[in-house]
Protein backbone atom coordinates (compact mmCIF):
# COMPACT_ATOMS: atom_id res chain seq x y z
CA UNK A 1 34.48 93.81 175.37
CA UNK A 2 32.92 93.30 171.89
CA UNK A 3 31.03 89.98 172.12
CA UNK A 4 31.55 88.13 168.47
CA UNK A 5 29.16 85.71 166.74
CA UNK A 6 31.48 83.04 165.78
CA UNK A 7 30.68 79.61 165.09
CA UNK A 8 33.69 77.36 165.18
CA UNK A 9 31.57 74.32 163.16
CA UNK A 10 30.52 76.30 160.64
CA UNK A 11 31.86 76.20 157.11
CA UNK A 12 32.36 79.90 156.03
CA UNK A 13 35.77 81.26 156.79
CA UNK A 14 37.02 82.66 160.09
CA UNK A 15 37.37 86.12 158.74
CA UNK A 16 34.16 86.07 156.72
CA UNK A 17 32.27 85.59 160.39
CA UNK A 18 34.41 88.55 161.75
CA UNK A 19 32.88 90.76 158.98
CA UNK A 20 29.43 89.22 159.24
CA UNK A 21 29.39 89.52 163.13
CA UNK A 22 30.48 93.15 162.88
CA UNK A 23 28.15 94.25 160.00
CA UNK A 24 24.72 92.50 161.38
CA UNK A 25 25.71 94.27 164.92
CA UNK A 26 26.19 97.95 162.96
CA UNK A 27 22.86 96.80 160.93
CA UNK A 28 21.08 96.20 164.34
CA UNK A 29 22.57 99.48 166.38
CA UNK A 30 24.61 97.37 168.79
CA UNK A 31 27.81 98.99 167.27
CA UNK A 32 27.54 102.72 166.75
CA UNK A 33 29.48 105.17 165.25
CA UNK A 34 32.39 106.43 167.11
CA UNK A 35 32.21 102.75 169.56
CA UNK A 36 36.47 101.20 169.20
CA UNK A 37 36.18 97.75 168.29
CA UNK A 38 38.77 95.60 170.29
CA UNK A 39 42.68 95.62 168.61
CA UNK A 40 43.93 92.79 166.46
CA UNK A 41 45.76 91.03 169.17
CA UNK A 42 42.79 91.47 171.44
CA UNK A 43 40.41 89.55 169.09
CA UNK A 44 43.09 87.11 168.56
CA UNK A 45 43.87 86.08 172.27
CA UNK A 46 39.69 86.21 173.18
CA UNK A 47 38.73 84.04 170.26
CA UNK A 48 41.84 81.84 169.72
CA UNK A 49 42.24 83.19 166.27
CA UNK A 50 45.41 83.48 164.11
CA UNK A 51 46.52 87.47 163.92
CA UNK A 52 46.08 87.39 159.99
CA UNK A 53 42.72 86.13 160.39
CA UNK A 54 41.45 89.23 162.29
CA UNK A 55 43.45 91.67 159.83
CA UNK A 56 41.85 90.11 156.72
CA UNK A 57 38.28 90.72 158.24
CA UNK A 58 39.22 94.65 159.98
CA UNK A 59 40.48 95.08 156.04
CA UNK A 60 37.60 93.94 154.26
CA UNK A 61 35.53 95.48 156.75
CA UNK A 62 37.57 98.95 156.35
CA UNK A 63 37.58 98.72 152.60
CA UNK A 64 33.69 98.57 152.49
CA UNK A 65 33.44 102.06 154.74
CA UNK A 66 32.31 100.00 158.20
CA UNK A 67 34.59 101.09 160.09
CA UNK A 68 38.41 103.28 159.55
CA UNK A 69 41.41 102.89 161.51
CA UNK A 70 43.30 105.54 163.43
CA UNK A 71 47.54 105.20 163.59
CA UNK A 72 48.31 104.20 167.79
CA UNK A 73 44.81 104.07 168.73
CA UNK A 74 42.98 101.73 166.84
CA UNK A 75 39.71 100.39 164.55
CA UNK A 76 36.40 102.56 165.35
CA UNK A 77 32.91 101.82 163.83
CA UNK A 78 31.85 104.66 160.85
CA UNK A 79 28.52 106.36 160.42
CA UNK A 80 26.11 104.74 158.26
CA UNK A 81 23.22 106.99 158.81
CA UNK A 82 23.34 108.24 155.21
CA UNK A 83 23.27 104.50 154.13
CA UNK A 84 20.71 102.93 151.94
CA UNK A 85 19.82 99.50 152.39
CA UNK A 86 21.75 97.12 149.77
CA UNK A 87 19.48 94.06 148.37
CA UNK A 88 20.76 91.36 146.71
CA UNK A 89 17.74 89.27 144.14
CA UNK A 90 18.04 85.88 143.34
CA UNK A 91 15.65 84.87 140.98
CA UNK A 92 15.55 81.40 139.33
CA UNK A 93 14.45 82.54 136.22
CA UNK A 94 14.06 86.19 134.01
CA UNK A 95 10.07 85.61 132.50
CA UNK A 96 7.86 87.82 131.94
CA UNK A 97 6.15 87.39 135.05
CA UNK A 98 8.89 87.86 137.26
CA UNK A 99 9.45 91.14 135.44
CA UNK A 100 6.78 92.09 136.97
CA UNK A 101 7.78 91.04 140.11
CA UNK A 102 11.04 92.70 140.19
CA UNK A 103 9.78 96.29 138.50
CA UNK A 104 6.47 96.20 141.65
CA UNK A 105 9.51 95.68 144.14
CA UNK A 106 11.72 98.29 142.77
CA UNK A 107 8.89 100.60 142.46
CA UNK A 108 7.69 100.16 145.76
CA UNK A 109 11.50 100.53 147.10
CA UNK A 110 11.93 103.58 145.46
CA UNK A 111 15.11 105.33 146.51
CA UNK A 112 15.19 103.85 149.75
CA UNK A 113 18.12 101.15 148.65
CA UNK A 114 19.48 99.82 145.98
CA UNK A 115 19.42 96.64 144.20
CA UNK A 116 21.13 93.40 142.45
CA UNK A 117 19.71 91.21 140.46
CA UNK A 118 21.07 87.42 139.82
CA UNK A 119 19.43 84.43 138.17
CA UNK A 120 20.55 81.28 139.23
CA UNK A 121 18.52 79.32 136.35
CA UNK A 122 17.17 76.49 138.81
CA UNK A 123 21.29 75.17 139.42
CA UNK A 124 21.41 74.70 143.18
CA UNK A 125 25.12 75.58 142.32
CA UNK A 126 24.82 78.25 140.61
CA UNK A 127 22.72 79.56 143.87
CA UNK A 128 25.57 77.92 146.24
CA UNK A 129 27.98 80.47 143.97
CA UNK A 130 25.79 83.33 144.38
CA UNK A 131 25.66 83.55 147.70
CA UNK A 132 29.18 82.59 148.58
CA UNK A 133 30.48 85.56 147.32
CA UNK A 134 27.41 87.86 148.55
CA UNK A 135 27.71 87.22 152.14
CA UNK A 136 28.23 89.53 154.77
CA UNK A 137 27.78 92.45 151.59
CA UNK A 138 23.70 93.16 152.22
CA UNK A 139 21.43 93.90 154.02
CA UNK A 140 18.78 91.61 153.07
CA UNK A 141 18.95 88.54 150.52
CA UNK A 142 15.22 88.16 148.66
CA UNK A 143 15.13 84.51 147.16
CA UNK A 144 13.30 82.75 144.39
CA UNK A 145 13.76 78.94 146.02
CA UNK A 146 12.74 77.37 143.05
CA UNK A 147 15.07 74.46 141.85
CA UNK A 148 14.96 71.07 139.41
CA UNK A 149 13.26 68.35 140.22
CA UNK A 150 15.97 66.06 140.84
CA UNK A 151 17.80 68.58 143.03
CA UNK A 152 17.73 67.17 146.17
CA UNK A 153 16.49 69.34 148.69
CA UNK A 154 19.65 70.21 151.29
CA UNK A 155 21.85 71.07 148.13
CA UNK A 156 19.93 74.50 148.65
CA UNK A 157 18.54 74.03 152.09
CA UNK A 158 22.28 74.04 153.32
CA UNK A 159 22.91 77.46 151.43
CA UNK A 160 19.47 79.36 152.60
CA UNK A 161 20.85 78.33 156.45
CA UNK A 162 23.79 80.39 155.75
CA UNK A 163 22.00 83.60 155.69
CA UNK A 164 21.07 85.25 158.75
CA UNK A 165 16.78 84.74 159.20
CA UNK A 166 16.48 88.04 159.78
CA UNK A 167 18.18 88.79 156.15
CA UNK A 168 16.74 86.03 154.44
CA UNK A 169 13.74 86.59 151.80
CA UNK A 170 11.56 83.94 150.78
CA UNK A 171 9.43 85.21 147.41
CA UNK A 172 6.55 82.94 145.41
CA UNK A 173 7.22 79.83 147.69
CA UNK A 174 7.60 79.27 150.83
CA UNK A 175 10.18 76.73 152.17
CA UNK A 176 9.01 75.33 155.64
CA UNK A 177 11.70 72.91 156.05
CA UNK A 178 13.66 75.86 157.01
CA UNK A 179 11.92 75.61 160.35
CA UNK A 180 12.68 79.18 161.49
CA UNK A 181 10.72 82.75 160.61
CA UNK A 182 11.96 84.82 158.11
CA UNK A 183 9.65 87.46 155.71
CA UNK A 184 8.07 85.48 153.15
CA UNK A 185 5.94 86.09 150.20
CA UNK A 186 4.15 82.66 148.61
CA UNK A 187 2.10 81.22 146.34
CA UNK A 188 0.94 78.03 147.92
CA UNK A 189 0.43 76.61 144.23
CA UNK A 190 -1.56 73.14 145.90
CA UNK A 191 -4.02 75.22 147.88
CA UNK A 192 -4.43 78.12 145.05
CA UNK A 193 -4.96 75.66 142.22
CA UNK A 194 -7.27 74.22 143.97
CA UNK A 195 -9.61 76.85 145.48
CA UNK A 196 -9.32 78.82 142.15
CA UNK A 197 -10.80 75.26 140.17
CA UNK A 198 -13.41 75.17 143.45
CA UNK A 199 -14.45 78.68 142.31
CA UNK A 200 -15.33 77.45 138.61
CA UNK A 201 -17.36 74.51 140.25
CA UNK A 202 -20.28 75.39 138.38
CA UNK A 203 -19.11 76.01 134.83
CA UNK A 204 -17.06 72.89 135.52
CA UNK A 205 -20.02 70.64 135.45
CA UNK A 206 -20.51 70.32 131.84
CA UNK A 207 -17.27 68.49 132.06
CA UNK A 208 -16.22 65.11 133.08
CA UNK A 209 -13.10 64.85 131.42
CA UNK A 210 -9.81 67.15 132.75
CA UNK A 211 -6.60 67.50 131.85
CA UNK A 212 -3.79 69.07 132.79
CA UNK A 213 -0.90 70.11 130.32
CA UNK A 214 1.93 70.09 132.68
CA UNK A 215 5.48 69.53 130.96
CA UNK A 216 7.95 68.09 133.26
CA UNK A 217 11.08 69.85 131.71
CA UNK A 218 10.08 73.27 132.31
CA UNK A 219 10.58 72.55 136.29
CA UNK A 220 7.18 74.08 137.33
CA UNK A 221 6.41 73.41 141.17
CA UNK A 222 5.41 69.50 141.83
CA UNK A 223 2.29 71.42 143.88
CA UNK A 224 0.12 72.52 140.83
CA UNK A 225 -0.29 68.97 139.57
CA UNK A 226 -1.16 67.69 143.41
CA UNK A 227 -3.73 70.35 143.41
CA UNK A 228 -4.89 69.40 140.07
CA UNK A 229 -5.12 65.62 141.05
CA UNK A 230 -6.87 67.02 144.44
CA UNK A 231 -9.86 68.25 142.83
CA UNK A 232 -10.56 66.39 140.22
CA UNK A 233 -10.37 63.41 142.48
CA UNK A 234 -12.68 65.49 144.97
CA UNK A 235 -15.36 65.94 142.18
CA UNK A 236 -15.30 62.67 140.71
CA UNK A 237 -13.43 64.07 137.39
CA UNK A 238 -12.03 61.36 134.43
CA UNK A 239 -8.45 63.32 134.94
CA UNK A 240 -4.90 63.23 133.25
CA UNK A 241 -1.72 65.18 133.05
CA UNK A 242 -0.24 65.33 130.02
CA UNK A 243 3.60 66.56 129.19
CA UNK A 244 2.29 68.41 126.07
CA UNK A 245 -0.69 68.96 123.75
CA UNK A 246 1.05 68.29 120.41
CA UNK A 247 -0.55 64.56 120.56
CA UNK A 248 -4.02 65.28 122.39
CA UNK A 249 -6.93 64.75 120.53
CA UNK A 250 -9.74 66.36 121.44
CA UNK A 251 -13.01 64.88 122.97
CA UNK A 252 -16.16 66.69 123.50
CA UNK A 253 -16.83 67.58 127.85
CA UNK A 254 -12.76 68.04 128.20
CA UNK A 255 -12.06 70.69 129.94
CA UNK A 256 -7.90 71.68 129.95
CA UNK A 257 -5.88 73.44 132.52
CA UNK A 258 -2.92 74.76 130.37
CA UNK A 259 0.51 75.69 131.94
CA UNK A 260 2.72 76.94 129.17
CA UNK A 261 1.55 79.26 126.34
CA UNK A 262 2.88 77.40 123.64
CA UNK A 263 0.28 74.42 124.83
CA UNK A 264 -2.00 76.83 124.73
CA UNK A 265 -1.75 77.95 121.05
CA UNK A 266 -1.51 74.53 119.86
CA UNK A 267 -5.07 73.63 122.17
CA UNK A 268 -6.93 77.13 120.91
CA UNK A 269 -5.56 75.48 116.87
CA UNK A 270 -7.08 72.51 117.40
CA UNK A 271 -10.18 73.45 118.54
CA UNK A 272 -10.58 76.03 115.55
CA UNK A 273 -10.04 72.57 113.58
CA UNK A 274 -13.11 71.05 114.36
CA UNK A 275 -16.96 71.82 115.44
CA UNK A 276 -16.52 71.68 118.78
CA UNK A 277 -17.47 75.10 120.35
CA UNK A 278 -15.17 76.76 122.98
CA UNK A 279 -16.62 77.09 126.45
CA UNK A 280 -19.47 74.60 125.32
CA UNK A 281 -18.11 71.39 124.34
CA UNK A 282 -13.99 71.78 125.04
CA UNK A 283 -12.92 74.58 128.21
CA UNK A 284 -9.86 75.94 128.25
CA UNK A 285 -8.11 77.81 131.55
CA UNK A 286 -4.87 79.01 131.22
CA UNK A 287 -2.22 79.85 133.92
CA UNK A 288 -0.92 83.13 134.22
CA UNK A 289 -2.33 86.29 133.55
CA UNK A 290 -1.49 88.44 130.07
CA UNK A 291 -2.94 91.27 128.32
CA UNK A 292 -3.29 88.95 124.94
CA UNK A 293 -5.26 85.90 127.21
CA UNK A 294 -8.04 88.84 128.17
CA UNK A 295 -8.44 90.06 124.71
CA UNK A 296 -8.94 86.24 123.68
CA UNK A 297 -11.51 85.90 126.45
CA UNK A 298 -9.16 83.41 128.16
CA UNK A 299 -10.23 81.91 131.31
CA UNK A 300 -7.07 82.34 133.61
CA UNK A 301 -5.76 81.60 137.44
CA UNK A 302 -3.34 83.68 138.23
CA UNK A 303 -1.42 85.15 141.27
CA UNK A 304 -1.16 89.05 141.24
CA UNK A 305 2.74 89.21 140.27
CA UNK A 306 2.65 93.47 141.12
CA UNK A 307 1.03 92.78 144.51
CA UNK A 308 4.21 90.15 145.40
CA UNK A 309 6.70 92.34 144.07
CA UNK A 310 4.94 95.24 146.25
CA UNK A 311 4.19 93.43 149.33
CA UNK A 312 8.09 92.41 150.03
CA UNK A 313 9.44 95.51 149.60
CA UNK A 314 7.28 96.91 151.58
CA UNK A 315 7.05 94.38 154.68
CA UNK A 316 11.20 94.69 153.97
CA UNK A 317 11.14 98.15 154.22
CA UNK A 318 9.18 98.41 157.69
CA UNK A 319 11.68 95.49 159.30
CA UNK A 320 8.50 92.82 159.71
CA UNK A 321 9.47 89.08 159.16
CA UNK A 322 6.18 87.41 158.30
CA UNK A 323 5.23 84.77 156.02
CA UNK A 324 2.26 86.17 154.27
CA UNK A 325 0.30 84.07 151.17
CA UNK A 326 -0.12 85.85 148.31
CA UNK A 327 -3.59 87.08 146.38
CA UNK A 328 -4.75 84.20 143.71
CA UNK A 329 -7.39 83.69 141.94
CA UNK A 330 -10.45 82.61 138.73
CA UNK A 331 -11.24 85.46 136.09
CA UNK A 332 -13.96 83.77 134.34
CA UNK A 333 -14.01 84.63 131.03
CA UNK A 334 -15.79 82.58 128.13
CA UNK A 335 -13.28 79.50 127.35
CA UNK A 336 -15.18 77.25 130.12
């Protein structure tokens, strides 16, 4: 008799766990082709469900090409050897950098599956939506876990629980409340901040004043100002974070750690504005990687975006649930 995961406390809908149950056990060569699943009024009387329950889920289930019914005999599981895995994205936001993300995973995919991209724009809801009407219709769900703020943290936890671990995702941050494995990919933005800063320990010297432009409304991850604060309490720094460097004015042995490109500009103007010399008297390192920050001669910390985007697909492909931290790192260049 087919054994079916059904939870009778959890929230998704009777017929949605039917589907679930049957796909994961296809997914995991427990059903095979050709195996009868047990009748409607079978699965009713063993599970104590109502007959329309277990039609709803055979339907859905037949509708998608799981499994076909035969007239008198009954529902049998289809082949699915000549299926590619289906991948659902949910990014939090569409920048540049995550472009690169997503175009490293898809080339790394190849034709091996095939792919759907969602942005859920930091809305906890918006994610809550997203899945909803996703489950039980992949094979694996890759997540961005990046929310507001002020969104407290089981208004997404709750919805990440509702994938199955061994579907579930995690890309540029980790979420260890989660307390089980699943295949991660992760900046550790505390940690990298700081050992990338520890790395410029030398050419850091000349300056006793730091500051960090940081905006608050942009959402960036609470962890790269604690790794700011870290070091620059670590190395006896005069520190600050600032939302913006529209109102900074600019003293000589200041070093800045700029988020946002637009900061950035506005910094590079004001320097340009007086005598002060850059990488002598005011440093400047910049977040992120671009092609335009190396032809300025930009000092940057960055994570390698391709090698994320690569390494999940990959550890995806080959069926390996790790966590593993991603590459970051200093180029020194002459703004510091």
């Amino acid at each position: 008799m087919y054994q079916l995961q059904l939870n009778p406390l959890d929230q998704i809908p009777k017929y949605k766990q039917i589907v679930q149950s049957v796909i994961a056990d296809i997914e995991r060569g427990h059903l095979t082709a050709g195996v009868q699943l047990p009748s409607i009024s079978e699965m009713s009387e063993e599970y104590y469900l109502a007959r329309d329950t277990v039609e709803k889920a055979y339907r859905e289930l037949r509708e998608r090409n799981f499994i076909t019914s035969v007239q008198g005999k009954g529902y049998y599981v289809l082949s699915r050897e000549l299926d590619k895995p289906k991948i659902l994205l949910v990014f939090n936001k569409l920048s540049s950098y995550k472009k690169e993300i997503y175009y490293a995973f898809l080339e790394a995919l190849g034709d091996r599956a095939t792919v759907d991209l969602h942005i859920h724009h930091y809305s906890a809801e918006l994610f809550k939506g997203i899945i909803e009407r996703s489950l039980g219709k992949y094979s694996y769900y890759v997540v961005m876990p990046h929310f507001t703020y002020t969104t407290p943290p089981e208004a997404y936890l709750s919805v990440l629980r509702t994938i199955p671990p061994a579907k579930l995702v995690l890309l540029d941050k980790d979420v260890p409340e989660l307390h089980y494995d699943c295949l991660a990919v992760y900046q550790d933005f505390a940690r990298d901040i700081g050992g990338a800063l520890d790395a410029a320990t030398a050419d850091l010297v000349k300056y006793p004043r730091m500051r960090m432009i940081l905006p608050s409304d942009d959402n960036y991850p609470v962890e790269i100002d604690q790794g700011f604060r870290q070091f620059c309490t670590y190395n006896d720094k005069d520190f600050a974070v600032r939302e913006n460097a529209r109102d900074e004015v600019l003293v000589a042995g200041t070093c800045y750690v700029v988020v946002r490109e637009t900061d950035l500009v506005e910094l590079v103007k004001k320097v340009r504005q007086t005598p002060y010399l850059l990488g002598r008297e005011i440093g400047i390192i910049s977040f992120n990687e671009t092609p335009l920050k190396e032809l300025l001669g930009m000092t940057v910390i960055t994570t390698d975006f391709h090698h994320m985007g690569r390494t999940a697909a990959t550890l995806l492909l080959a069926g390996r649930h790790e966590k593993v931290r991603n590459p970051f790192s200093l180029i020194q260049r002459g703004s510091i």
